[in-house]
N, C-alpha and C. Protein backbone atom coordinates (compact mmCIF):
# COMPACT_ATOMS: atom_id res chain seq x y z
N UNK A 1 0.84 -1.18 0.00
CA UNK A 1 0.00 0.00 0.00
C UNK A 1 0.88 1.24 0.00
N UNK A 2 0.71 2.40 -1.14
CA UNK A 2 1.41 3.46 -0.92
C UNK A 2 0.85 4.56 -0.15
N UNK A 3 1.81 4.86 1.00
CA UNK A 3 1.48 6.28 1.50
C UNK A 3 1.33 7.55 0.78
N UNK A 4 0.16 8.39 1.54
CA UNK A 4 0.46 9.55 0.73
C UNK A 4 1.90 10.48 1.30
N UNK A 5 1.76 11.37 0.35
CA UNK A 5 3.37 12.20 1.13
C UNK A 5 3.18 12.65 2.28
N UNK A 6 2.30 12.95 2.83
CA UNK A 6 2.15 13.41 4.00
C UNK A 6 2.27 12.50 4.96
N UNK A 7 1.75 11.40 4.80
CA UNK A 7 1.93 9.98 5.63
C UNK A 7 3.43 9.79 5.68
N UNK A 8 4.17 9.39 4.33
CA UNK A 8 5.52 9.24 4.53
C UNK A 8 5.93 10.58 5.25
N UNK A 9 6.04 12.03 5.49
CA UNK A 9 7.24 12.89 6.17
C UNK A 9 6.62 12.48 7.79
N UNK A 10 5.29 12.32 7.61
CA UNK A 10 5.03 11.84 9.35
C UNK A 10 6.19 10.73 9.67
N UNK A 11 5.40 9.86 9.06
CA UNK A 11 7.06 8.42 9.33
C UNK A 11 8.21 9.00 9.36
N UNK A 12 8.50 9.45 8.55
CA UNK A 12 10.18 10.07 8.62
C UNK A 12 10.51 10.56 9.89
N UNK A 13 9.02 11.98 9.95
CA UNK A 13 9.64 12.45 11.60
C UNK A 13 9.83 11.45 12.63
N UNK A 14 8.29 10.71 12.78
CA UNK A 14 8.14 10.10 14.13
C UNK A 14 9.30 9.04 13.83
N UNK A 15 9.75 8.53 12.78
CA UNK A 15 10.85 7.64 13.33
C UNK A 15 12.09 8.34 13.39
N UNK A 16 12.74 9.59 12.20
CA UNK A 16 13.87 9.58 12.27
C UNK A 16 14.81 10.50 13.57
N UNK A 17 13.71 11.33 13.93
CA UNK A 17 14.12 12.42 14.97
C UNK A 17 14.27 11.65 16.50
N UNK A 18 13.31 10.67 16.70
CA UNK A 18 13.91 9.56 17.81
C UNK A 18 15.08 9.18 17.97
N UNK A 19 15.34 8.72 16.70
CA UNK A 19 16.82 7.95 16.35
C UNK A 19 17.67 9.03 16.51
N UNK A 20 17.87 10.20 15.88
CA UNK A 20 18.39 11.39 16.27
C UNK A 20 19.24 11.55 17.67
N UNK A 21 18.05 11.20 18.84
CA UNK A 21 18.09 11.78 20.01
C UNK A 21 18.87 10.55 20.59
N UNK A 22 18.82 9.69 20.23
CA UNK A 22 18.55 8.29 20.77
C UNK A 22 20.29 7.67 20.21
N UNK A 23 20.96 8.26 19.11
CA UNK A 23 22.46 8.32 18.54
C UNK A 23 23.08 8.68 20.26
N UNK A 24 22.56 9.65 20.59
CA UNK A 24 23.32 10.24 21.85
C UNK A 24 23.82 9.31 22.66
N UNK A 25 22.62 9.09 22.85
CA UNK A 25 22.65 7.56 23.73
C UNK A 25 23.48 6.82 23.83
N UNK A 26 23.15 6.16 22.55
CA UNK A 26 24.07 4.90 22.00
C UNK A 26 25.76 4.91 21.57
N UNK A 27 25.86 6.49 21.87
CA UNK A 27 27.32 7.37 21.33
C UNK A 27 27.81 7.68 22.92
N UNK A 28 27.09 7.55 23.46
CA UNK A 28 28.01 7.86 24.56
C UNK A 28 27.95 6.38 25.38
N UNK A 29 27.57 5.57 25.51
CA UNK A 29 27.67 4.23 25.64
C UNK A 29 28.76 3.89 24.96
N UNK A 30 28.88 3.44 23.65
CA UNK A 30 29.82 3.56 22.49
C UNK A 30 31.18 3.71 23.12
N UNK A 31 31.36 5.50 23.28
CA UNK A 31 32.44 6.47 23.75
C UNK A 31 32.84 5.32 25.29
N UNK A 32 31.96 5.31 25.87
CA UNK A 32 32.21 5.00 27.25
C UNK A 32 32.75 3.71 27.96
N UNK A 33 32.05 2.87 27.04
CA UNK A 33 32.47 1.25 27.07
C UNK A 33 33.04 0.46 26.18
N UNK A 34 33.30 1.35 24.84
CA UNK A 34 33.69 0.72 23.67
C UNK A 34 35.36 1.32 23.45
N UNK A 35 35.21 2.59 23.43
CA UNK A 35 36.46 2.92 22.78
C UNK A 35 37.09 3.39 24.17
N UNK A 36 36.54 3.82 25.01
CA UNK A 36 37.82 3.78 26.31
C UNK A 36 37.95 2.51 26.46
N UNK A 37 37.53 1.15 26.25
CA UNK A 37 38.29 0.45 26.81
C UNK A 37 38.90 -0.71 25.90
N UNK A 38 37.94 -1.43 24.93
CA UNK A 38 38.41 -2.09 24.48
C UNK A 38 39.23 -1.91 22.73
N UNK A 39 38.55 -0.88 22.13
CA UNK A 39 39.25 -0.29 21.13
C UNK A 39 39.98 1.03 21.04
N UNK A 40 40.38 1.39 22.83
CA UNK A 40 41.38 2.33 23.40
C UNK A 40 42.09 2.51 22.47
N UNK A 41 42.99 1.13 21.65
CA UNK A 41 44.16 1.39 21.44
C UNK A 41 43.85 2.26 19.65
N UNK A 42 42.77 2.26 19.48
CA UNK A 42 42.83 3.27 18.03
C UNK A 42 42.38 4.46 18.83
N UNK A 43 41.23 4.60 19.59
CA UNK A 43 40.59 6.07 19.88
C UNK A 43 41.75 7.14 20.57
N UNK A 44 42.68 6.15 21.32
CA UNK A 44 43.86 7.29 21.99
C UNK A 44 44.11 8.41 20.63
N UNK A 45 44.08 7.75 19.57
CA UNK A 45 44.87 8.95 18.64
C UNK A 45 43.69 10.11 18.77
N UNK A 46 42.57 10.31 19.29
CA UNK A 46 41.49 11.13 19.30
C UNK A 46 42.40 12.05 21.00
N UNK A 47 42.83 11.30 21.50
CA UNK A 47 43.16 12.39 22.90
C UNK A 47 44.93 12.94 22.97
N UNK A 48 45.50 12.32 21.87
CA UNK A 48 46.84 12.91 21.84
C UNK A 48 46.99 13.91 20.43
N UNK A 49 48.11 14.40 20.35
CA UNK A 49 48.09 15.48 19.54
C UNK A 49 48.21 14.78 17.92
N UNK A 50 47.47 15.61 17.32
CA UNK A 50 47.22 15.07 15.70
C UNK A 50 48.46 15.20 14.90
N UNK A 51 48.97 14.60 14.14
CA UNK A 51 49.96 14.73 13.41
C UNK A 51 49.92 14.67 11.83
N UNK A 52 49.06 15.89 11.09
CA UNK A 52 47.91 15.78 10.01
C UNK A 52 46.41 16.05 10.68
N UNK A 53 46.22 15.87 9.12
CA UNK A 53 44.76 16.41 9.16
C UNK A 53 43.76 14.88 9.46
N UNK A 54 44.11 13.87 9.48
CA UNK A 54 43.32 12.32 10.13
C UNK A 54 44.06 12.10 11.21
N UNK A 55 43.35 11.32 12.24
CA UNK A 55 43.32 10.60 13.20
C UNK A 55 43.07 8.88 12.92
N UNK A 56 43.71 8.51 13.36
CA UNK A 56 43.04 6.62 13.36
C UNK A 56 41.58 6.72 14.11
N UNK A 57 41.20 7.26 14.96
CA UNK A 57 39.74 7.43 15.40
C UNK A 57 39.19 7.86 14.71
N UNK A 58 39.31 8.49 13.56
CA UNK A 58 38.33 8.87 12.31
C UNK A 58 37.69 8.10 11.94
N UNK A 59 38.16 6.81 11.83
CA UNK A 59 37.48 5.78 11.50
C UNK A 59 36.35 4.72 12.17
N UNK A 60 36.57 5.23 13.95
CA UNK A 60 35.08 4.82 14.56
C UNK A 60 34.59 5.97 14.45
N UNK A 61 34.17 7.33 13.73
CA UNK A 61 33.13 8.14 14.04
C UNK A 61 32.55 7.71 12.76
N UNK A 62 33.16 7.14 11.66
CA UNK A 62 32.03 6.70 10.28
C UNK A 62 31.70 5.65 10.06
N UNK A 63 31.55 4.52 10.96
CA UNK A 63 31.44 3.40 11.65
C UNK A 63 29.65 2.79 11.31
N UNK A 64 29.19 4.09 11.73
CA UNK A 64 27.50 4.27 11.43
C UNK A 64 27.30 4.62 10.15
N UNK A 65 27.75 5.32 9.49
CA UNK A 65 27.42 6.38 7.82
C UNK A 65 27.07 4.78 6.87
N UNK A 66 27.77 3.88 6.67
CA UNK A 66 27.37 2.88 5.82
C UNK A 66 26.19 1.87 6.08
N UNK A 67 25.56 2.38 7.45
CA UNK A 67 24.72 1.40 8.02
C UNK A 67 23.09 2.76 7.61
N UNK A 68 23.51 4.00 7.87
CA UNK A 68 22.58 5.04 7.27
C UNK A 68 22.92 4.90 5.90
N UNK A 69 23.86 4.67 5.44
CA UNK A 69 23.31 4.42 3.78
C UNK A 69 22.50 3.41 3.11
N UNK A 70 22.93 2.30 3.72
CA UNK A 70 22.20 1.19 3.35
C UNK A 70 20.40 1.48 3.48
N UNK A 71 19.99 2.24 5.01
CA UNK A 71 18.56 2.42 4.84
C UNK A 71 18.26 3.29 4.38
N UNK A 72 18.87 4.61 3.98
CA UNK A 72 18.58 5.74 2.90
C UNK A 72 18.29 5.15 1.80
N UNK A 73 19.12 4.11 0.91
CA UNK A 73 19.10 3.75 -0.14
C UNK A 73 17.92 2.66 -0.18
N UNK A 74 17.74 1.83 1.03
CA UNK A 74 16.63 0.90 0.61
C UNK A 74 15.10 1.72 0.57
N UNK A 75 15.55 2.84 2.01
CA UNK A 75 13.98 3.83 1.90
C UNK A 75 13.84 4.35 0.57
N UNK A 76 14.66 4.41 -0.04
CA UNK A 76 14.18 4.94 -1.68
C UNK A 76 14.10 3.80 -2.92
N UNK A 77 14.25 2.77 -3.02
CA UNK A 77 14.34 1.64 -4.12
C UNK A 77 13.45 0.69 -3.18
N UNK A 78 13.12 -0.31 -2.47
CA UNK A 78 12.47 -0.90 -1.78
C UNK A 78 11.01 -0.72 -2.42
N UNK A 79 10.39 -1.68 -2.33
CA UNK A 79 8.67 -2.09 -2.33
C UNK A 79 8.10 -0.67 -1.56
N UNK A 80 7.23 0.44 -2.59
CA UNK A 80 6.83 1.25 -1.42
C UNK A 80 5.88 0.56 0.01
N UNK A 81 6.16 0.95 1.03
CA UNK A 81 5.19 0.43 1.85
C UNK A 81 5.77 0.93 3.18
N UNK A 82 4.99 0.86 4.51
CA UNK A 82 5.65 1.18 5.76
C UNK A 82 7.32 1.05 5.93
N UNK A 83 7.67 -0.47 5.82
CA UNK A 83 8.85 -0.71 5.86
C UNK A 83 9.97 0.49 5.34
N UNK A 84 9.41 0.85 3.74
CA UNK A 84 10.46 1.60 3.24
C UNK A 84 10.64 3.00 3.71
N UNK A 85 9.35 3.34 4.23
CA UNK A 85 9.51 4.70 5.13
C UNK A 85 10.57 5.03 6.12
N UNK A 86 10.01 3.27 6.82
CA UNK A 86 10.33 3.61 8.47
C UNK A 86 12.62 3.27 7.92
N UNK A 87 12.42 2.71 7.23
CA UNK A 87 14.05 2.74 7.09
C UNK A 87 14.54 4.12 6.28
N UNK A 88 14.11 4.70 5.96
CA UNK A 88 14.32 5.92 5.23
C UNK A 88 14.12 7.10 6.71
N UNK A 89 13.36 6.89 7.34
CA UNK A 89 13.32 8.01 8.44
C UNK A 89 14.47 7.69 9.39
N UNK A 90 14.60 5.91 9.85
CA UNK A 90 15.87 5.97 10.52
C UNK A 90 17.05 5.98 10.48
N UNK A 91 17.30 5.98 8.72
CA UNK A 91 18.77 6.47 8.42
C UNK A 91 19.01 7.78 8.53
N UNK A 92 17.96 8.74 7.78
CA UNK A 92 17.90 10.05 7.90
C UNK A 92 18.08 10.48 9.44
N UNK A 93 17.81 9.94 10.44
CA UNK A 93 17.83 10.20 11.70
C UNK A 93 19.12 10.35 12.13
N UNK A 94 19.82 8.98 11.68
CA UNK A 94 21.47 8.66 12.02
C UNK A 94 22.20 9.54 11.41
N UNK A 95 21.85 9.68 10.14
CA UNK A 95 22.65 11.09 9.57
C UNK A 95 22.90 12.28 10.32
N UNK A 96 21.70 12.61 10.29
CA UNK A 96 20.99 13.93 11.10
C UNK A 96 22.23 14.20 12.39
N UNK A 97 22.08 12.84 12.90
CA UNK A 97 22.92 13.14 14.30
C UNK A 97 24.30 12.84 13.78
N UNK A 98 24.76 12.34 13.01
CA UNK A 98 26.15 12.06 12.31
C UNK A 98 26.68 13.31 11.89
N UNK A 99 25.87 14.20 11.00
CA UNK A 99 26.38 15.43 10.26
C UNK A 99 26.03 16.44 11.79
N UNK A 100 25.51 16.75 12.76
CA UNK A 100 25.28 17.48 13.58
C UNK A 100 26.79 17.10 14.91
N UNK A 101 26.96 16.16 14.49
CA UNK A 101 28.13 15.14 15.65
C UNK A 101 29.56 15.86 15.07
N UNK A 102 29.59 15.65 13.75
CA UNK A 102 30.94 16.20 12.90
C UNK A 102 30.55 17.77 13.38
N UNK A 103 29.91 18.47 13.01
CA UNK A 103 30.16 20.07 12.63
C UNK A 103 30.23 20.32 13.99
N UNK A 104 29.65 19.90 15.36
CA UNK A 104 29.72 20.26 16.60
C UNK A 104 31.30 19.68 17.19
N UNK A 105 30.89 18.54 17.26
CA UNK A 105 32.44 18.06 17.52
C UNK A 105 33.90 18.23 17.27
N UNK A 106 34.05 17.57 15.84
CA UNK A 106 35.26 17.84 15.23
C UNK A 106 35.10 19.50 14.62
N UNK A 107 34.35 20.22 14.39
CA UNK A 107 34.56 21.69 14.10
C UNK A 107 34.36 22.47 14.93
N UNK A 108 33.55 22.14 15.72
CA UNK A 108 33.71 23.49 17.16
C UNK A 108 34.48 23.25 18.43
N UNK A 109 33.99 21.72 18.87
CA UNK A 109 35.15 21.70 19.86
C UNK A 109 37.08 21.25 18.93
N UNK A 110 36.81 20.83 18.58
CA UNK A 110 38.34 20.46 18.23
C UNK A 110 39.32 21.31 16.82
N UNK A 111 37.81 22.62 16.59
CA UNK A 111 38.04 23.13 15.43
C UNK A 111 38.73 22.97 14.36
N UNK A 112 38.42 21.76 13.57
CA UNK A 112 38.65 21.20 12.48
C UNK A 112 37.93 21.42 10.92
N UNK A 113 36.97 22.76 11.42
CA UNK A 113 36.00 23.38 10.66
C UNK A 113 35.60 24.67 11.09
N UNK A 114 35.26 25.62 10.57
CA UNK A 114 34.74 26.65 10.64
C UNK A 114 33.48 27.12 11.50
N UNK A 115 33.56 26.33 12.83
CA UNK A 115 32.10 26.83 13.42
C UNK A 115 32.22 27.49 14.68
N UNK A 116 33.00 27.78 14.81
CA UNK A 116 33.27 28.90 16.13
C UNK A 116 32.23 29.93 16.46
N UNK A 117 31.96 30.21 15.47
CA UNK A 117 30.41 31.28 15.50
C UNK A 117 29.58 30.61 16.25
N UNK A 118 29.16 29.26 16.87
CA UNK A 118 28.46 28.61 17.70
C UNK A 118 29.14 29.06 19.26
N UNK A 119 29.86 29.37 19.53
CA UNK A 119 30.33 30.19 21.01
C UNK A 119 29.64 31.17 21.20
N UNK A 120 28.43 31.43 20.43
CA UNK A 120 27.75 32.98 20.63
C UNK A 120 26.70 32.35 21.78
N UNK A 121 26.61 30.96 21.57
CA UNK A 121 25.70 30.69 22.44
C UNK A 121 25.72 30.19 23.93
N UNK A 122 25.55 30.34 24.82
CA UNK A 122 25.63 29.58 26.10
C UNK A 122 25.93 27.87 26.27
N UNK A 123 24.96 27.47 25.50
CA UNK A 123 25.10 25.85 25.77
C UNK A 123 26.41 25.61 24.83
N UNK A 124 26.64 26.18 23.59
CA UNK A 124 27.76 25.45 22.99
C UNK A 124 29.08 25.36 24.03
N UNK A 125 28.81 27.13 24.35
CA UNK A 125 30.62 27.27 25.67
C UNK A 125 30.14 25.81 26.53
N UNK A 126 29.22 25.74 26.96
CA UNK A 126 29.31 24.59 28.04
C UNK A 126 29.86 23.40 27.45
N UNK A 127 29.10 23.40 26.61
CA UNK A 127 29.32 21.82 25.59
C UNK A 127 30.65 21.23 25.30
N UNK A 128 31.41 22.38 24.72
CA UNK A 128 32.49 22.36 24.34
C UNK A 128 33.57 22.30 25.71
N UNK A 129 32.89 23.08 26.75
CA UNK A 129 33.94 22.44 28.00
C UNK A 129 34.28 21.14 28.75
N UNK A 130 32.92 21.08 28.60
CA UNK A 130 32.52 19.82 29.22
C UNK A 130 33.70 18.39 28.18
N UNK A 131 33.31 18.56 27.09
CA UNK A 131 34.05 17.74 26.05
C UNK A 131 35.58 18.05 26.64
N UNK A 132 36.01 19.10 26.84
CA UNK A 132 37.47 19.51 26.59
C UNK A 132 37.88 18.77 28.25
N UNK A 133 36.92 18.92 29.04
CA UNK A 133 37.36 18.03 30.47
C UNK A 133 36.93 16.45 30.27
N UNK A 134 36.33 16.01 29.45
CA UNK A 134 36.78 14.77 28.99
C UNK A 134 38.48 14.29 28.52
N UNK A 135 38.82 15.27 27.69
CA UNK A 135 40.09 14.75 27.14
C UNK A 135 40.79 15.38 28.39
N UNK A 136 40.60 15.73 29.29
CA UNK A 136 41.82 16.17 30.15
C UNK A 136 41.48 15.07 31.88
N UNK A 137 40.43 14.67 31.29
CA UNK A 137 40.30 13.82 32.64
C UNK A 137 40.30 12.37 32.01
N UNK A 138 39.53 11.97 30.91
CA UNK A 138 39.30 10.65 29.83
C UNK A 138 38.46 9.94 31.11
N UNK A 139 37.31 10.80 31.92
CA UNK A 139 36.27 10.40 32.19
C UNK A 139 35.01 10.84 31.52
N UNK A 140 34.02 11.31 32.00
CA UNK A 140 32.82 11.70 32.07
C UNK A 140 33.01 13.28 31.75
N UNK A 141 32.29 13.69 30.58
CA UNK A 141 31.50 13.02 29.77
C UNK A 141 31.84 11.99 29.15
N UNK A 142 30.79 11.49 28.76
CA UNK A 142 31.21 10.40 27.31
C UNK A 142 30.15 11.02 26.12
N UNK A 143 29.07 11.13 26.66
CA UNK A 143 28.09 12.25 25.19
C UNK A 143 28.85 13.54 25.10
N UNK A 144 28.11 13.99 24.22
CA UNK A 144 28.77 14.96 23.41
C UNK A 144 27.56 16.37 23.66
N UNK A 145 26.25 15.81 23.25
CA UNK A 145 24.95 17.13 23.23
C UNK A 145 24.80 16.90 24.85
N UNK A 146 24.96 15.78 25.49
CA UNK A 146 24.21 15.97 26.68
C UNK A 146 25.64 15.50 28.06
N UNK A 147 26.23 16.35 27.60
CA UNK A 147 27.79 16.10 27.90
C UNK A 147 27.90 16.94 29.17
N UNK A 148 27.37 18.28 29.11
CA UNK A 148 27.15 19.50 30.09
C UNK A 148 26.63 18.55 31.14
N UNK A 149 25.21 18.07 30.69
CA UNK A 149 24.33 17.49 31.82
C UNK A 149 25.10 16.55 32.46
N UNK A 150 25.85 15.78 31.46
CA UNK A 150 26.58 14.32 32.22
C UNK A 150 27.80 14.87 33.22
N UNK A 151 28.05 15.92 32.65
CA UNK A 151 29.16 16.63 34.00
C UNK A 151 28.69 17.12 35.03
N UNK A 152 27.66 18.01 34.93
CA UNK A 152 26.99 18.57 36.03
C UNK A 152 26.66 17.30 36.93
N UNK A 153 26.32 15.99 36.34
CA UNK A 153 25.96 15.19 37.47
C UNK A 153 26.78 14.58 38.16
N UNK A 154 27.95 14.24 37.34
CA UNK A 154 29.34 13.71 38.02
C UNK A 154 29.86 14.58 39.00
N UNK A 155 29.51 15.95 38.77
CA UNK A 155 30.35 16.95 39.66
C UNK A 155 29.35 17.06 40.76
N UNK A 156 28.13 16.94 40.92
CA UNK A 156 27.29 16.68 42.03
C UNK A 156 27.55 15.63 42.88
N UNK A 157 27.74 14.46 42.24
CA UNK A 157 27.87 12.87 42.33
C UNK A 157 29.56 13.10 43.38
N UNK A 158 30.15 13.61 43.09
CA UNK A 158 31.70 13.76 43.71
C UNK A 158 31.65 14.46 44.79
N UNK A 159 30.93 15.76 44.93
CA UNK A 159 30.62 16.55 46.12
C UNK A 159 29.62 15.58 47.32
N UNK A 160 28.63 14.76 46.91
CA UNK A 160 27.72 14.19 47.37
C UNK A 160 28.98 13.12 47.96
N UNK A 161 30.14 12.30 47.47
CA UNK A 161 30.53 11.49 48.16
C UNK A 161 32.25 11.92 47.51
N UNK A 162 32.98 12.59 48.06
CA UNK A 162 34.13 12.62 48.06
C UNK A 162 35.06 11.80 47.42
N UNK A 163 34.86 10.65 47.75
CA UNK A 163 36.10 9.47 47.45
C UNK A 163 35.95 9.46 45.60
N UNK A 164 34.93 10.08 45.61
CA UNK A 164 34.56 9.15 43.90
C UNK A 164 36.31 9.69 42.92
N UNK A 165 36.44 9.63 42.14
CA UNK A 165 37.70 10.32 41.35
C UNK A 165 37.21 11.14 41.02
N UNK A 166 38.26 12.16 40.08
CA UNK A 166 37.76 13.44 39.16
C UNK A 166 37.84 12.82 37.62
N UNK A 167 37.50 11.74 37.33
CA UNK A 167 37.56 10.97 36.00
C UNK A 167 36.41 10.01 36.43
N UNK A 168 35.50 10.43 37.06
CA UNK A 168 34.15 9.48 37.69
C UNK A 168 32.98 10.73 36.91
């Protein structure tokens, strides 16, 4: 059964903007249990000094992009029907947070791009600190958008009980 267009951008939203929010998630999980510990030994090149314009960690941040291509491409060639929506909204989703992950990340905090003009705002200065006491502690944060929040709680969490570390 084909949707009308309006039916499909509903699907798109209600699935892809979840996924969106929901990258965070799964990216700072990722960050937290994956590459601090067991694929440490590529992500370190992400916390020591660059030597060039790549990193060997370049290569877990595009890790996801071929898994959003695959459902971009099936949401558009595929049998029209729910299915092809709902994979077309959740690649678009992964993107969404993929291309929002690069221009925030690697261009504002690590300025590898032109977005400094995002310091006009309050949450970016936070954002970007919060990130920058990751690489100087290689604790908490491990997200990136909700990185502020994940510090503010660690730094509560440490006052509330002393012993914890400053990499807790």
């Amino acid at each position: 059964m084909e949707l009308s267009a309006l039916e499909k951008v509903g699907v798109w939203l209600a699935c892809g903007l979840p996924v969106a929010v929901g990258m965070e998630l799964w990216a700072r999980v990722l960050h937290g249990q994956i590459w601090h510990r067991w694929l440490w030994w590529m992500h370190v090149s992400h916390h020591t000094p660059r030597a060039g314009r790549f990193e060997l960690n370049d290569l877990l941040s595009g890790t996801h992009a071929p898994i959003a291509i695959v459902l971009i491409i099936y949401g558009c060639e595929a049998t029209p029907g729910l299915g092809r929506e709902v994979a077309f909204g959740v690649g678009c989703g992964m993107t969404l947070f993929g291309l929002s992950y690069l221009l925030v990340h690697d261009g504002l905090v690590h300025e590898r791009l032109p977005m400094q003009f995002l310091l006009r705002w309050r949450y970016f200065r936070r954002l970007r600190g919060a990130h920058l006491h990751h690489h100087r502690f290689h604790g908490v944060p491990y997200g990136l958008f909700l990185g502020p929040e994940e510090l503010s709680a660690a730094k509560a969490a440490r006052r509330a009980d002393p012993g914890v570390s400053e990499a807790a």
